[in-house]
C-alpha atoms as a PDB file:
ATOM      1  CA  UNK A   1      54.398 157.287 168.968  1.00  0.00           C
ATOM      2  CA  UNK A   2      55.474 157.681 165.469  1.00  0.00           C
ATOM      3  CA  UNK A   3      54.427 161.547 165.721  1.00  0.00           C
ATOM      4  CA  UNK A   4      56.589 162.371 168.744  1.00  0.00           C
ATOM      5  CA  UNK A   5      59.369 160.440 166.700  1.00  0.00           C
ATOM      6  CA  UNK A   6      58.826 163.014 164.044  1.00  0.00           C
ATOM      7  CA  UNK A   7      58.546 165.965 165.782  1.00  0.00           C
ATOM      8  CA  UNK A   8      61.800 165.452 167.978  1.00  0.00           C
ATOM      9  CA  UNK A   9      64.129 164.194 164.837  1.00  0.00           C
ATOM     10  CA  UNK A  10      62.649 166.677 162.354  1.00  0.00           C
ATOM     11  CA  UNK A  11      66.167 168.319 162.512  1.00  0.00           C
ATOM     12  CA  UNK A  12      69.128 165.992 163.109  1.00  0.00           C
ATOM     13  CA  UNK A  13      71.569 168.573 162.061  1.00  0.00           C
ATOM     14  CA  UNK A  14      70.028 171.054 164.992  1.00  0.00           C
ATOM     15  CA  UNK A  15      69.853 168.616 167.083  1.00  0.00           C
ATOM     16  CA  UNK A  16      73.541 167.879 166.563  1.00  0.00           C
ATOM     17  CA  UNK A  17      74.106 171.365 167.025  1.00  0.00           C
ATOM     18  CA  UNK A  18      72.591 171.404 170.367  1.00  0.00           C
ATOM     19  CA  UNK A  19      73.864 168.311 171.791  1.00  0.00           C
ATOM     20  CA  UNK A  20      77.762 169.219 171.240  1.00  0.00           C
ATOM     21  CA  UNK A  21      76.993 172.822 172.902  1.00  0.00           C
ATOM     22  CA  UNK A  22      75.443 171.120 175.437  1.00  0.00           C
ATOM     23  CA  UNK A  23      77.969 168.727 176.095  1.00  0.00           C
ATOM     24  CA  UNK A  24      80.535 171.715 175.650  1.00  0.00           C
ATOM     25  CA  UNK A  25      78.925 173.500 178.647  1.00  0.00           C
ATOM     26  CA  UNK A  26      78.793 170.115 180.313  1.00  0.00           C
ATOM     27  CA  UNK A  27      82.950 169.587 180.059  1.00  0.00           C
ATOM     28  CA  UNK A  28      83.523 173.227 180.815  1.00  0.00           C
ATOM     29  CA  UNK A  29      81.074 172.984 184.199  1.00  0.00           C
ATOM     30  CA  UNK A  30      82.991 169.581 185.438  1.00  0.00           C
ATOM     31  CA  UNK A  31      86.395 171.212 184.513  1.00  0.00           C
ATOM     32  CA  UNK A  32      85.431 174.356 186.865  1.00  0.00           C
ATOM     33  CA  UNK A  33      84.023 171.871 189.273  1.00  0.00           C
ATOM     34  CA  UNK A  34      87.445 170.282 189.228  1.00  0.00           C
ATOM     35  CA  UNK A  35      89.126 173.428 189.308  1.00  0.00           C
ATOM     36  CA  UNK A  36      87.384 174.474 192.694  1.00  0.00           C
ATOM     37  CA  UNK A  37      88.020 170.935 194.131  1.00  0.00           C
ATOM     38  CA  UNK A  38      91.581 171.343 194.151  1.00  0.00           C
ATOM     39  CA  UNK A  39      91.844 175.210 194.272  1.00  0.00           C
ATOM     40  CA  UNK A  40      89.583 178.054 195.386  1.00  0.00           C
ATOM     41  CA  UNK A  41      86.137 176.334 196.351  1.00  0.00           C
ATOM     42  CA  UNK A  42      84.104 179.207 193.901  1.00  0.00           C
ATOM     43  CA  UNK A  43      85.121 177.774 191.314  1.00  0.00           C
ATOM     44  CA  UNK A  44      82.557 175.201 191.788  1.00  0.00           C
ATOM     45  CA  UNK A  45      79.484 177.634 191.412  1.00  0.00           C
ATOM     46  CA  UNK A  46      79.589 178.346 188.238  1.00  0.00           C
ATOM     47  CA  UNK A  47      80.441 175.270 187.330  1.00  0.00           C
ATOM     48  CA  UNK A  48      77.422 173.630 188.779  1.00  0.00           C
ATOM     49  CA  UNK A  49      75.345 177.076 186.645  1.00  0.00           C
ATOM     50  CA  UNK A  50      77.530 175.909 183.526  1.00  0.00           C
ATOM     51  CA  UNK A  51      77.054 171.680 184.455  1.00  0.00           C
ATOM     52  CA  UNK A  52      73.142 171.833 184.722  1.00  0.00           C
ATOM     53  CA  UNK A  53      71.781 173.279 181.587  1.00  0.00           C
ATOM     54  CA  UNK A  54      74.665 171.414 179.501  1.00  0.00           C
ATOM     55  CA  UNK A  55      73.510 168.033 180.919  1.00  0.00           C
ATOM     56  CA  UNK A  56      69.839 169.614 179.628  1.00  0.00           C
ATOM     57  CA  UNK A  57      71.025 170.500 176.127  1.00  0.00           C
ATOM     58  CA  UNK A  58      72.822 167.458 175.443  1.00  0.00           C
ATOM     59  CA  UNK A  59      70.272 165.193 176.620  1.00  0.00           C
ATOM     60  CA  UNK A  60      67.489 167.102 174.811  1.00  0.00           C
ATOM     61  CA  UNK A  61      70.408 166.916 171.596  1.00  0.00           C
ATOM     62  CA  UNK A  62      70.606 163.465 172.219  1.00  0.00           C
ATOM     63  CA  UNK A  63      66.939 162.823 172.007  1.00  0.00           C
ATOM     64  CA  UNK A  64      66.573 164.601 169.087  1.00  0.00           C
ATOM     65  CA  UNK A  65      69.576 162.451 167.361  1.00  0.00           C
ATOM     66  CA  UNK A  66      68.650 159.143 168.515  1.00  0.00           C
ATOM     67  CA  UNK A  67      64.429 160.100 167.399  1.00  0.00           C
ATOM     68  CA  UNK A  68      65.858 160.639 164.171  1.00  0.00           C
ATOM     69  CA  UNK A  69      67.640 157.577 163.769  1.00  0.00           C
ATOM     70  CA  UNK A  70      65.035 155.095 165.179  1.00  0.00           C
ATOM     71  CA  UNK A  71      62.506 156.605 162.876  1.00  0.00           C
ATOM     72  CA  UNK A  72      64.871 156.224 159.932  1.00  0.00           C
ATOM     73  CA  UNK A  73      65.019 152.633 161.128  1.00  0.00           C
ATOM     74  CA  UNK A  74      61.114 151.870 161.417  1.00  0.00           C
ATOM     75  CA  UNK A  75      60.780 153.423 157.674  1.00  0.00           C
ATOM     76  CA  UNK A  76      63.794 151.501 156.430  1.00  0.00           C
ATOM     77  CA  UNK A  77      61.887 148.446 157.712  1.00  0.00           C
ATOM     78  CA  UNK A  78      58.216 149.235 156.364  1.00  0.00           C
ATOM     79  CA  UNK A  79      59.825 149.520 152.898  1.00  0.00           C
ATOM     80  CA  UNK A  80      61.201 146.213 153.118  1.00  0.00           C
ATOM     81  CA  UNK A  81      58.169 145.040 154.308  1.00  0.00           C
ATOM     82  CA  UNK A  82      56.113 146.090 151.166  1.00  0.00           C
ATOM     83  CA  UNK A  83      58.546 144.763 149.368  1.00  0.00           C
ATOM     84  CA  UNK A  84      57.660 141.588 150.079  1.00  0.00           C
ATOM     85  CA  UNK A  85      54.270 141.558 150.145  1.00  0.00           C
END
């Protein structure tokens, strides 16, 4: 488990990176959806093509993010733990 940690928060910055684009695409795909809802209906296609892969970005951004963090956490607390010893 620890290895999957590492490999997924290797690069919090990236991962950053990709999760605001993501969520970027993801706000720009609802806005179109919006957009169609109360104007022209094609307005909604490509803002299903733009809602998809920012939902996929972000999450995979997120993931990345919150890897990091937990395995920041389960370091912080083996340190303390040979502390004491």
């Amino acid at each position: 488990m620890k290895a999957v940690l590492e490999k997924l928060g290797q690069n919090p910055r990236q991962s950053l990176k990709l999760f605001l684009r993501g969520f970027g695409l993801f706000i720009a795909g609802a806005l179109a959806i919006m957009l169609g809802y109360f104007t022209e209906p094609l307005w909604q296609i490509p803002g299903l093509l733009l809602l998809i892969p920012g939902a996929v970005m972000a999450a995979i951004g997120y993931l990345g993010i919150f890897s990091n963090r937990l395995l920041n956490i389960f370091n912080r607390t083996q340190v303390r733990k040979d502390l004491f010893k």
